[in-house]
Protein backbone atom coordinates (compact mmCIF):
# COMPACT_ATOMS: atom_id res chain seq x y z
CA UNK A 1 34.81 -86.86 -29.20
CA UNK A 2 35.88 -83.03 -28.81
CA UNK A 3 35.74 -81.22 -25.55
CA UNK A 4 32.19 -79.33 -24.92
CA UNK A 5 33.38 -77.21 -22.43
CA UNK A 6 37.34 -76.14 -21.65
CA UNK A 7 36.25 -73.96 -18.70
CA UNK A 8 34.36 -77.15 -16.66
CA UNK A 9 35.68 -79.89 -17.84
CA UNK A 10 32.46 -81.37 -17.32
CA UNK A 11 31.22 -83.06 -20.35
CA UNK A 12 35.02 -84.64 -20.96
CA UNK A 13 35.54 -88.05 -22.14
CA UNK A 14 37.62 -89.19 -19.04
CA UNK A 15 35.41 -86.56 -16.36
CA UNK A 16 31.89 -87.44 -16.99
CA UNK A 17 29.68 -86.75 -13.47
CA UNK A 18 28.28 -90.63 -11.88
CA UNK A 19 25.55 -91.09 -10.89
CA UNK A 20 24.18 -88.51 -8.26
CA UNK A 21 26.82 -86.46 -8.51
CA UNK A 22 24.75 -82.94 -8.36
CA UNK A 23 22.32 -84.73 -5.37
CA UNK A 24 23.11 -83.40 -2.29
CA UNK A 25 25.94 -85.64 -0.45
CA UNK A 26 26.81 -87.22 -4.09
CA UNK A 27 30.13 -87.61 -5.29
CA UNK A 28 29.55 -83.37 -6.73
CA UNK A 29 29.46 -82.21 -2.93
CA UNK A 30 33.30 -83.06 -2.66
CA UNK A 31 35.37 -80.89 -4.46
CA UNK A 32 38.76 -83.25 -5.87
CA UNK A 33 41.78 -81.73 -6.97
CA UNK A 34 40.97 -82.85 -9.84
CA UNK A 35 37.74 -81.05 -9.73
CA UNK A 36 39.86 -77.76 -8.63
CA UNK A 37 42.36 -77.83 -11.18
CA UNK A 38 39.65 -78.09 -13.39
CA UNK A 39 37.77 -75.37 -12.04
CA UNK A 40 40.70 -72.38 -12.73
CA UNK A 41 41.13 -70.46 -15.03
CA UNK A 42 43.29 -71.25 -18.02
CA UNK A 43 45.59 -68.33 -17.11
CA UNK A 44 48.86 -69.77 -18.38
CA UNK A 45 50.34 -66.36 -19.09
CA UNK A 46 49.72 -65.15 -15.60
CA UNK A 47 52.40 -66.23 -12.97
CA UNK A 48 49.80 -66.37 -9.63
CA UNK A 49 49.84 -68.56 -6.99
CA UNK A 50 46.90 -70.62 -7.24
CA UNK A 51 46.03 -70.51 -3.08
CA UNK A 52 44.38 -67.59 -2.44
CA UNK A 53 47.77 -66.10 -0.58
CA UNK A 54 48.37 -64.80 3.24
CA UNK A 55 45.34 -63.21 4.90
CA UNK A 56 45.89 -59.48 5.05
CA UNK A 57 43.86 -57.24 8.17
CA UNK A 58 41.45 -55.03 6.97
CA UNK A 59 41.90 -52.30 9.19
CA UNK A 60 45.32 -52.05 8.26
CA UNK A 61 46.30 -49.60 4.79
CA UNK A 62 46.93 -50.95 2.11
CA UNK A 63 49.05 -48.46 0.18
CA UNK A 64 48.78 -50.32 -3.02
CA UNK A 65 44.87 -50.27 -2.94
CA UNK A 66 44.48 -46.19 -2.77
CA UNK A 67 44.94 -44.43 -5.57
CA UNK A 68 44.26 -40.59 -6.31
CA UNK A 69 41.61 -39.42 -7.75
CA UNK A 70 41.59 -37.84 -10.60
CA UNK A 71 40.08 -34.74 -11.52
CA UNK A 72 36.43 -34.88 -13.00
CA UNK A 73 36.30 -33.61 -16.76
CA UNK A 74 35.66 -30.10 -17.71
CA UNK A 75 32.22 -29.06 -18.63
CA UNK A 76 32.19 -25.98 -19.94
CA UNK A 77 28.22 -25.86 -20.23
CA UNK A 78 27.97 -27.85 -16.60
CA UNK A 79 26.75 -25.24 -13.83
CA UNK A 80 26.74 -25.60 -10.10
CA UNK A 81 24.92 -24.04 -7.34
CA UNK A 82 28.29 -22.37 -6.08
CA UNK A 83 30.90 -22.06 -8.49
CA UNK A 84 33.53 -19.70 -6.36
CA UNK A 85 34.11 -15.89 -6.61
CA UNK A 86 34.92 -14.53 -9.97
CA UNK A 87 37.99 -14.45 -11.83
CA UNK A 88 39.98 -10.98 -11.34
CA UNK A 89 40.14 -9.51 -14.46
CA UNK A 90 43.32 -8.67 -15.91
CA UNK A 91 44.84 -5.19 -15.38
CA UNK A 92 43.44 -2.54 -18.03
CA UNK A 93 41.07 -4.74 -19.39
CA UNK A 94 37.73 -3.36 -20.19
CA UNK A 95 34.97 -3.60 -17.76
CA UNK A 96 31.59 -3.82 -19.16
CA UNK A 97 28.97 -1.64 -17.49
CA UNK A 98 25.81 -2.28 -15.77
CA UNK A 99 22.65 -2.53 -17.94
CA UNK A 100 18.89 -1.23 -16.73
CA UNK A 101 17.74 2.14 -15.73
CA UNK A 102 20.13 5.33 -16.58
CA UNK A 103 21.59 7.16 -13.97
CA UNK A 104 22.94 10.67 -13.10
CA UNK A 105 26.61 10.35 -13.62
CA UNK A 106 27.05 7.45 -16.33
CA UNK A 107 27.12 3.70 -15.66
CA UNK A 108 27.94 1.78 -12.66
CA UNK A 109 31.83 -0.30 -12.83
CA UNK A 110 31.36 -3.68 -11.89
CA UNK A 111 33.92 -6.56 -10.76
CA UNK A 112 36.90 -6.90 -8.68
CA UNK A 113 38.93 -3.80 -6.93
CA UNK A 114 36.38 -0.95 -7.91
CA UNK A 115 36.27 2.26 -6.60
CA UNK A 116 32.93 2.95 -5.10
CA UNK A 117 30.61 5.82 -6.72
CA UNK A 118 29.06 6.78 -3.83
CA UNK A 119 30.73 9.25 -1.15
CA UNK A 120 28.20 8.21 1.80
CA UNK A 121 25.39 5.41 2.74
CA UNK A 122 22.74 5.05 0.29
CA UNK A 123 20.51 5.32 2.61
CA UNK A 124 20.02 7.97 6.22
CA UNK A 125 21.39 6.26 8.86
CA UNK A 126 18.86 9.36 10.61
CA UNK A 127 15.70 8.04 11.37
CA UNK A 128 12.56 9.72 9.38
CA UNK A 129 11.13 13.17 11.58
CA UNK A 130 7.99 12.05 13.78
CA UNK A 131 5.28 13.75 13.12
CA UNK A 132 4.08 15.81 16.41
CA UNK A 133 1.02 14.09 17.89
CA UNK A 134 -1.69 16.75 17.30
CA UNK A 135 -2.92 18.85 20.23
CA UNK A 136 -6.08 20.13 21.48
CA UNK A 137 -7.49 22.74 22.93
CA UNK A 138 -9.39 22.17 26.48
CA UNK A 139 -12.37 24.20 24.81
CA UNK A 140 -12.74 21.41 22.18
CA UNK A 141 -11.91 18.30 24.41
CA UNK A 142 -14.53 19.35 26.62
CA UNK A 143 -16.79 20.28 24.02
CA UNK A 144 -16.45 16.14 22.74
CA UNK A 145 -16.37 14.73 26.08
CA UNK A 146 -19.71 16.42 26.60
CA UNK A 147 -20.95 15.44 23.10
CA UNK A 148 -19.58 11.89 23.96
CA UNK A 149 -21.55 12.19 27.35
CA UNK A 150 -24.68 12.90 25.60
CA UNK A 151 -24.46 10.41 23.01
CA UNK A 152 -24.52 7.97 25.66
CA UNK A 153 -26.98 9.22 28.04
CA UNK A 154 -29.47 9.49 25.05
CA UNK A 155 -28.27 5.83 24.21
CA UNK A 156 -28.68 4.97 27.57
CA UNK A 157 -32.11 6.30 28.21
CA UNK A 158 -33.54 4.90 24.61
CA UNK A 159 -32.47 1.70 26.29
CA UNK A 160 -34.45 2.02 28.98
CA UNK A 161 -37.20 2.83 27.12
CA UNK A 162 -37.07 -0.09 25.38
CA UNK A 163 -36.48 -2.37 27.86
CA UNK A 164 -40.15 -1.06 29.37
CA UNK A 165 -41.46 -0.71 26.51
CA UNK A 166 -40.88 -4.29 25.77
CA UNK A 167 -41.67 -5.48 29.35
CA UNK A 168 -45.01 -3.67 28.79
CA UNK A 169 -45.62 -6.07 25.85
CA UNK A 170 -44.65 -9.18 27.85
CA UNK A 171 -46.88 -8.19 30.43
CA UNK A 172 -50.36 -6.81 28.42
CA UNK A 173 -49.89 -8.00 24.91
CA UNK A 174 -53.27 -7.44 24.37
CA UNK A 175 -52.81 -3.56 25.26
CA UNK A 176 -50.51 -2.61 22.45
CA UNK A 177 -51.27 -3.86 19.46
CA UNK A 178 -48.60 -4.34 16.68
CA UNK A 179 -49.02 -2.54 13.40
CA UNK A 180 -46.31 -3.34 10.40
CA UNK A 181 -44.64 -0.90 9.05
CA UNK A 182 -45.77 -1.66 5.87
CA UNK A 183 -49.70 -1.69 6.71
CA UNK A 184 -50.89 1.90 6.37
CA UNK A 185 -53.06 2.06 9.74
CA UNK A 186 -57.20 2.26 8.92
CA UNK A 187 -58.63 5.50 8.16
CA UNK A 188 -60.77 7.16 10.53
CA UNK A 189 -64.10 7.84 9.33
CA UNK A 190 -64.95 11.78 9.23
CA UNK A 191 -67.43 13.27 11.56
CA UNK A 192 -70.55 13.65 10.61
CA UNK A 193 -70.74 17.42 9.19
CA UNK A 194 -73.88 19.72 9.21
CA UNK A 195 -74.52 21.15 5.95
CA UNK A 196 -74.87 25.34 6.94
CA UNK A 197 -77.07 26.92 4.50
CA UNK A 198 -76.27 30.66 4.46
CA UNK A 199 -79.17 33.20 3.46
CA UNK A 200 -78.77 34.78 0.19
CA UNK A 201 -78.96 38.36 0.78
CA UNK A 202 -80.52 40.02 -2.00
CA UNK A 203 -78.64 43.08 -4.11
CA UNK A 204 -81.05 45.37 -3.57
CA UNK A 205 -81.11 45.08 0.39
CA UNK A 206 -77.19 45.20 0.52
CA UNK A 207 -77.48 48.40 -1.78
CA UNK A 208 -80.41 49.77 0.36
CA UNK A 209 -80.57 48.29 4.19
CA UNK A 210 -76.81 47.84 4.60
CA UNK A 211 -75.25 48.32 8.08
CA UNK A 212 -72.98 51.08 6.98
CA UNK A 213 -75.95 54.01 7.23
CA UNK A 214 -76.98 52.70 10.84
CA UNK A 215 -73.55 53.21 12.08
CA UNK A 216 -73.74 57.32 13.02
CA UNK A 217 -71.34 59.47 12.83
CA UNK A 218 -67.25 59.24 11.44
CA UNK A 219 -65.18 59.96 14.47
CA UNK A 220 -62.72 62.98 14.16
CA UNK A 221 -59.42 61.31 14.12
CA UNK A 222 -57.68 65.05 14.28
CA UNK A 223 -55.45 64.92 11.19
CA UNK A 224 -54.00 67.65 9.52
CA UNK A 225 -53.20 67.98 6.20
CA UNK A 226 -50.10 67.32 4.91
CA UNK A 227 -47.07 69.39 4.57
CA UNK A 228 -45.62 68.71 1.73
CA UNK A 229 -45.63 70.53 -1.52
CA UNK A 230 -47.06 68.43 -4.46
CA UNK A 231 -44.77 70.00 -6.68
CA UNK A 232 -42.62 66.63 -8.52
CA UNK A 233 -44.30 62.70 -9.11
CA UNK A 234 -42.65 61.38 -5.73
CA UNK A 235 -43.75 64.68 -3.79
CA UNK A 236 -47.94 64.30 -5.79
CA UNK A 237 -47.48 59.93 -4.35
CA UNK A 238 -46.24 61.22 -0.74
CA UNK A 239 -49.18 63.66 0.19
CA UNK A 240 -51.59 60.43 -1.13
CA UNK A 241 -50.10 58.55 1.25
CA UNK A 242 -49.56 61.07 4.23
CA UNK A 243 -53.33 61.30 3.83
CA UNK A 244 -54.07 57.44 3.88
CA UNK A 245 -53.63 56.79 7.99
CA UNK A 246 -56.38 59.79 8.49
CA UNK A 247 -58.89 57.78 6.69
CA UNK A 248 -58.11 54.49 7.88
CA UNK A 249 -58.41 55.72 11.85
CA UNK A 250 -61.74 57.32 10.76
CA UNK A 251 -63.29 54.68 8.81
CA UNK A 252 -61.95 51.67 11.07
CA UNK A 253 -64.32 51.32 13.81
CA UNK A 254 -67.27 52.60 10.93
CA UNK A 255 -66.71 49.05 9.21
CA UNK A 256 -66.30 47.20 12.03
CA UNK A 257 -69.16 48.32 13.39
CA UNK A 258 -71.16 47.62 10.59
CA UNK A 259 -70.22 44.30 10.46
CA UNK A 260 -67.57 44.00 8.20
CA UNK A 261 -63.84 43.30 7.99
CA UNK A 262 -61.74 46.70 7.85
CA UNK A 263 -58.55 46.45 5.21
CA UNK A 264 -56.35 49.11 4.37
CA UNK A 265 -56.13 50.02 0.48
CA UNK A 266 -52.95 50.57 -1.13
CA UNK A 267 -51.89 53.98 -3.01
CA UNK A 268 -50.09 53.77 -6.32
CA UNK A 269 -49.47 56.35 -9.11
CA UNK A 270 -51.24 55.74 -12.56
CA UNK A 271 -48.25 55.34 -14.78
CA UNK A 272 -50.75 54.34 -17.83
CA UNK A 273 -54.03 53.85 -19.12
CA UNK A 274 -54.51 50.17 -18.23
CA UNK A 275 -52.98 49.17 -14.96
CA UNK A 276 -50.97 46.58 -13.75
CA UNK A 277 -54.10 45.06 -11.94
CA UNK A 278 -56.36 44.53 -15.01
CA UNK A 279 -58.84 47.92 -13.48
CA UNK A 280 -58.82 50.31 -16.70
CA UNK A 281 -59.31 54.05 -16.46
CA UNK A 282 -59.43 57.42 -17.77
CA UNK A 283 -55.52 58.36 -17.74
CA UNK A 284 -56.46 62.18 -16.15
CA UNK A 285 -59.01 60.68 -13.50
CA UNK A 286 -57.93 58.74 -10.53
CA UNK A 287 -59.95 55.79 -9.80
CA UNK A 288 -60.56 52.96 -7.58
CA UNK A 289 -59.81 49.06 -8.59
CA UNK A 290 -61.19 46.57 -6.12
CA UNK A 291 -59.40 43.22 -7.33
CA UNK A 292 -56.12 44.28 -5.50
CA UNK A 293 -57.94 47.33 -3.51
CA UNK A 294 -55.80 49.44 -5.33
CA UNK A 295 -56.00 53.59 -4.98
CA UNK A 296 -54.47 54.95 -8.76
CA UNK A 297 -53.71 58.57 -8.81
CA UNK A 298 -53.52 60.85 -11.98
CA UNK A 299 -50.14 62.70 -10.49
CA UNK A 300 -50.14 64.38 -14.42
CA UNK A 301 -53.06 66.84 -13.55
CA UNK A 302 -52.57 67.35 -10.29
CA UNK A 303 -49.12 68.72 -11.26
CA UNK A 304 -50.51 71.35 -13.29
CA UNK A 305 -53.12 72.25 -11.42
CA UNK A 306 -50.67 72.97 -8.76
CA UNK A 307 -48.57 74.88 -10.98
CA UNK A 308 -51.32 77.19 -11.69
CA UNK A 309 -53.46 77.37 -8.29
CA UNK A 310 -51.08 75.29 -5.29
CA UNK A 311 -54.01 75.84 -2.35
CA UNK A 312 -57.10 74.96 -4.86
CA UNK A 313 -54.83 71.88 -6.29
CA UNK A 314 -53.94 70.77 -2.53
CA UNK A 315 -58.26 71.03 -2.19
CA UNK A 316 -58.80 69.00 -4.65
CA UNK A 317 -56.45 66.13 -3.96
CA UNK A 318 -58.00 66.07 -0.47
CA UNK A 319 -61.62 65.63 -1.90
CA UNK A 320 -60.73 63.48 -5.00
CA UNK A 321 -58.52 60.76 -1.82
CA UNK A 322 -61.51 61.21 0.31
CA UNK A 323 -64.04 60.20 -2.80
CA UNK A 324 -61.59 57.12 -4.02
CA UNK A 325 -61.76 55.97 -0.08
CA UNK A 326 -65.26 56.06 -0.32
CA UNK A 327 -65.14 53.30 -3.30
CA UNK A 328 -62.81 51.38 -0.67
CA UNK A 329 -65.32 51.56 2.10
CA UNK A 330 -68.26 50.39 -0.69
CA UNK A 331 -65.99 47.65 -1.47
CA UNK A 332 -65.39 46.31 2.37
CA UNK A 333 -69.20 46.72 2.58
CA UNK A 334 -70.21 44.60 -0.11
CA UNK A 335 -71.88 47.72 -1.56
CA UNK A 336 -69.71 47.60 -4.59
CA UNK A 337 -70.21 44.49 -5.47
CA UNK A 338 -73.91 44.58 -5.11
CA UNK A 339 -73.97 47.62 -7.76
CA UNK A 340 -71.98 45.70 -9.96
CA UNK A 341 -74.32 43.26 -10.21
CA UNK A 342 -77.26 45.26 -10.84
CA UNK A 343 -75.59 47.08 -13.44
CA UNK A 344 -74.62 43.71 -15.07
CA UNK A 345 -78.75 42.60 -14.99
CA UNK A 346 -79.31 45.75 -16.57
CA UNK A 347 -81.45 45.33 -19.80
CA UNK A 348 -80.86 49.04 -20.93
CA UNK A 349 -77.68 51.29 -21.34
CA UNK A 350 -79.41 53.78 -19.48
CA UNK A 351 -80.71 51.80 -16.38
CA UNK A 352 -77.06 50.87 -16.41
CA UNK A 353 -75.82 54.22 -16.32
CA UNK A 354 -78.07 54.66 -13.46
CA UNK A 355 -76.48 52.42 -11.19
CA UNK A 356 -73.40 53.98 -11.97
CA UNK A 357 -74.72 56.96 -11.13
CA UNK A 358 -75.84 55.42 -7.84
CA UNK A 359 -72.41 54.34 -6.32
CA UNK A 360 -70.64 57.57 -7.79
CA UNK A 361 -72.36 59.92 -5.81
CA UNK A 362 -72.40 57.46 -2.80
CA UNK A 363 -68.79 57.57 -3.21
CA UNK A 364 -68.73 61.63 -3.15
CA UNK A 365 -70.95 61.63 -0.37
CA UNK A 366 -68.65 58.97 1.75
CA UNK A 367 -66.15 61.24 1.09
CA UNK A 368 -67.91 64.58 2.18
CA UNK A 369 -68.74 62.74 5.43
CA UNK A 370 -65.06 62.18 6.40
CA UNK A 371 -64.22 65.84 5.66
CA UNK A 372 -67.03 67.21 7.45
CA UNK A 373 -65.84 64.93 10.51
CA UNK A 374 -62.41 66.33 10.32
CA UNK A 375 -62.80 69.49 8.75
CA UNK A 376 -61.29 71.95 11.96
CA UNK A 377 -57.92 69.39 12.00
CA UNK A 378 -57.84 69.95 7.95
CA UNK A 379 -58.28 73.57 7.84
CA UNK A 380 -61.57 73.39 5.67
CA UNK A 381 -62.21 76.82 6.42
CA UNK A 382 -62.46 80.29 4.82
CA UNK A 383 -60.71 80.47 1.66
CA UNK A 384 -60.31 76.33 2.07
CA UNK A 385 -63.76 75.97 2.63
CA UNK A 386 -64.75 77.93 -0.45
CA UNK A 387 -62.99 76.45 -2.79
CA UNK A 388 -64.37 72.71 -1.59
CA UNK A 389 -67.76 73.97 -1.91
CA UNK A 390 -67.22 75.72 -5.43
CA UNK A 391 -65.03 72.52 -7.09
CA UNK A 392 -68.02 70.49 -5.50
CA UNK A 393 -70.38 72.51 -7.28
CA UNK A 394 -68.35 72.25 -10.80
CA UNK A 395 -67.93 68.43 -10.74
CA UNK A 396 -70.08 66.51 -12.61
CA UNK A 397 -70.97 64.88 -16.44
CA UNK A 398 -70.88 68.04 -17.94
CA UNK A 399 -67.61 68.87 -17.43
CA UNK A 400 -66.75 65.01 -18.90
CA UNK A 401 -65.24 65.64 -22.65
CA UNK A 402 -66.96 62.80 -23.99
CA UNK A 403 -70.42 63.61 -21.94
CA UNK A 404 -71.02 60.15 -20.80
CA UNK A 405 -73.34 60.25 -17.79
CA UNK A 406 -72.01 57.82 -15.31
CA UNK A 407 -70.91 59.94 -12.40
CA UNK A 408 -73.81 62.73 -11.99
CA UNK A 409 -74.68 65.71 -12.63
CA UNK A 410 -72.58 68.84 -10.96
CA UNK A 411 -76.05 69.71 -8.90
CA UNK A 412 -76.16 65.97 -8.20
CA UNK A 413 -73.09 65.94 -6.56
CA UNK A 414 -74.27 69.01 -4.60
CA UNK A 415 -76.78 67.62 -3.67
CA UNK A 416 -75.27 64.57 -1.93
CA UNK A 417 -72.02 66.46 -0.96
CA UNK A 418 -73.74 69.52 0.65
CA UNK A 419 -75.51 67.11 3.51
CA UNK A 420 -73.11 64.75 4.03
CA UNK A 421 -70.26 67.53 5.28
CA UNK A 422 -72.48 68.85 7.85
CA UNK A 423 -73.92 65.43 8.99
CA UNK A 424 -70.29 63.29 8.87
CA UNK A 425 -72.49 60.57 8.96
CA UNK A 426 -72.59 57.50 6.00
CA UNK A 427 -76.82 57.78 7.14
CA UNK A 428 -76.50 60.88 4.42
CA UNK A 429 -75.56 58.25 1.56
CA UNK A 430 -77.89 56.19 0.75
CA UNK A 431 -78.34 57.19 -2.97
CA UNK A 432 -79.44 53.44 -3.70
CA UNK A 433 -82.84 54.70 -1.86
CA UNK A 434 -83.28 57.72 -3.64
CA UNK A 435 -85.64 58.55 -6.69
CA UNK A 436 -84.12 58.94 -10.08
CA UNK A 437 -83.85 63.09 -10.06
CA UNK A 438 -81.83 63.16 -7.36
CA UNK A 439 -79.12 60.46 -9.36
CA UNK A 440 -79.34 62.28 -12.32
């Protein structure tokens, strides 16, 4: 039968294991020479001992088991973490300049044995300039210790407060009591108020029983007229007005003694027919407006009639600011408005005319009373006198173009005018008394 194995030799006709050869202590566990010679390899071509030769030390070299290493081979893709300075480039070969941002003076060489580009550091070696710490002035850095000291006084003190303030709580809680901010506190109920009801005083006794005429005489306040020449618009408005402290000093204490409050009226110039404060007029008459207690002058006539007679015009602008003073006193009175009234209940144009009447000539004879009062510091004397009484004597309705009776008759306003200059007294003026005739 063929061999089954030339390496063992086990499985041989003539070297077939007995029994228990591969138990332990069998006839396996004892290697025969026969077993070893079966056991090599079939090497015939190599010439080696078949012992395993003379033991060699360890420690000692063994030139025959070094050998050099050889060199690993060349990747040209491989990379390294350090892979040694670069190669010097050969001499006149081109360099390739630097890429990224353009400079002043061209690109950058780069590589081995280049000149550098720049003369000096990059950067200063100086350090930067410091900045001079800021000084102050001993006038400010006392002025901020002092605010400083006063911030913390006040801070102090608020503490204080609160600390006793809060100790005041702990102690009577029941003594302040605690009101949210958001709680609006309860509203007091008002007091109980009287209801005053004040007497109606009837038109006809303000018109006819008024204060005013128990009052006596005007005082002489010694004014003189003024010296200026009412020759020009400004120069007509300045003599108004020069005259206007005269009457207030005289008329003053009158109204206050009556009862009433005393207000001083103002003095403008009538620049149209319709003023600015809703009071219409004649545009050549002054008048009176008692909304805004307004004096309104016709400058335009008295400028002619100074032209053409100065001392007769500067008469008449005396009597006509005395008469338009006299509305002013009716006014502070309640006289004025008392007349208004009973014109308004008027059931005839007539009856209404009447009561204009009434507080025109009132008005005159207010007027007549303060020049009588005053008439030694004004000069109304002689030739002045004369010409007062003779305009007083030629003003009335008649001489109105449109002959509307509202103002009185020129003997009317004698009548009334006459009286009043001797008396100086407002007891003269109580046309609201009088019988029709004398209103005419």
């Amino acid at each position: 039968m063929p061999e089954e194995n030339a390496d063992t030799g086990v499985g041989t006709a003539g070297g077939s294991p007995k029994p228990g050869h591969f138990l332990p202590g069998g006839a396996g566990d004892v290697l025969t020479e026969s077993d070893l010679a079966a056991a090599r390899p079939l090497a015939a071509n190599r010439q080696q001992p078949l012992g395993l030769g003379k033991a060699r030390s360890i420690s000692a070299p063994d030139s025959t088991l070094r050998h050099k290493a050889r060199p690993l081979p060349t990747d040209p893709d491989a990379t390294g973490d350090y892979s040694g300075p670069p190669m010097a480039p050969l001499t006149g070969a081109h360099r390739t300049p630097l890429k990224g941002t353009r400079r002043t003076g061209g690109p950058r060489p780069v590589g081995w044995h280049s000149n550098p580009t720049r003369a000096a550091a990059q950067f200063s070696a100086e350090p930067p300039p410091v900045k001079p710490p800021r000084h102050y002035s001993r006038a400010v850095i006392a002025g901020l210790s002092a605010l400083v000291l006063i911030i913390l006084t006040g801070a102090t003190v608020a503490g204080f407060k609160l600390i006793d303030s809060y100790g005041n709580t702990v102690d009577n809680p029941l003594a302040q009591p605690s009101v949210k901010k958001s709680q609006l506190p309860m509203p007091i109920p008002p007091d109980p108020t009287k209801t005053v009801t004040v007497p109606v005083v009837p038109d006809l006794v303000r018109l006819r029983q008024n204060k005013l005429y128990t009052v006596g005489k005007l005082p002489a306040v010694t004014c003189k007229e003024p010296a200026i020449k009412p020759n020009s618009q400004s120069a007509i408005l300045n003599y108004y007005k020069a005259l206007l402290p005269c009457l207030n000093n005289a008329w003053a204490p009158v109204v206050k003694k009556a009862g009433y409050e005393f207000r001083s009226p103002k003095v403008l110039l009538q620049t149209n027919q319709v003023a600015a404060n809703d009071c219409t007029g004649e545009e050549s008459v002054a008048y009176y407006c008692p909304s805004d207690e307004t004096i309104n002058i016709s400058w335009k006539e008295d400028l002619a009639y100074y032209k053409n007679s100065p001392l007769a015009a500067r008469i008449w602008m005396m009597d006509t600011m005395a008469h338009e003073y006299g509305h002013h006193v009716q006014n502070m009175t309640e006289i004025l408005t008392a007349a208004w009234s009973r014109g308004g209940w008027a059931k005839t144009k007539a009856e209404k005319l009447e009561w204009s009447r009434r507080e025109e000539l009132q008005a005159d004879c207010l007027g007549a009373a303060f020049l009588g009062a005053n008439k030694k510091s004004l000069g109304l004397s002689g030739e002045k006198l004369n010409l007062w009484e003779w305009e007083s004597q030629h003003t009335g309705d008649e001489y109105n173009p449109k002959k509307v009776r509202d103002h009185g008759s020129r003997k009317s306003h004698w009548l009334w005018s006459e009286p009043a200059f001797k008396s100086a007294s407002p007891a003269s003026c109580n046309t609201f008394s009088a019988p029709a005739k004398k209103v005419s």
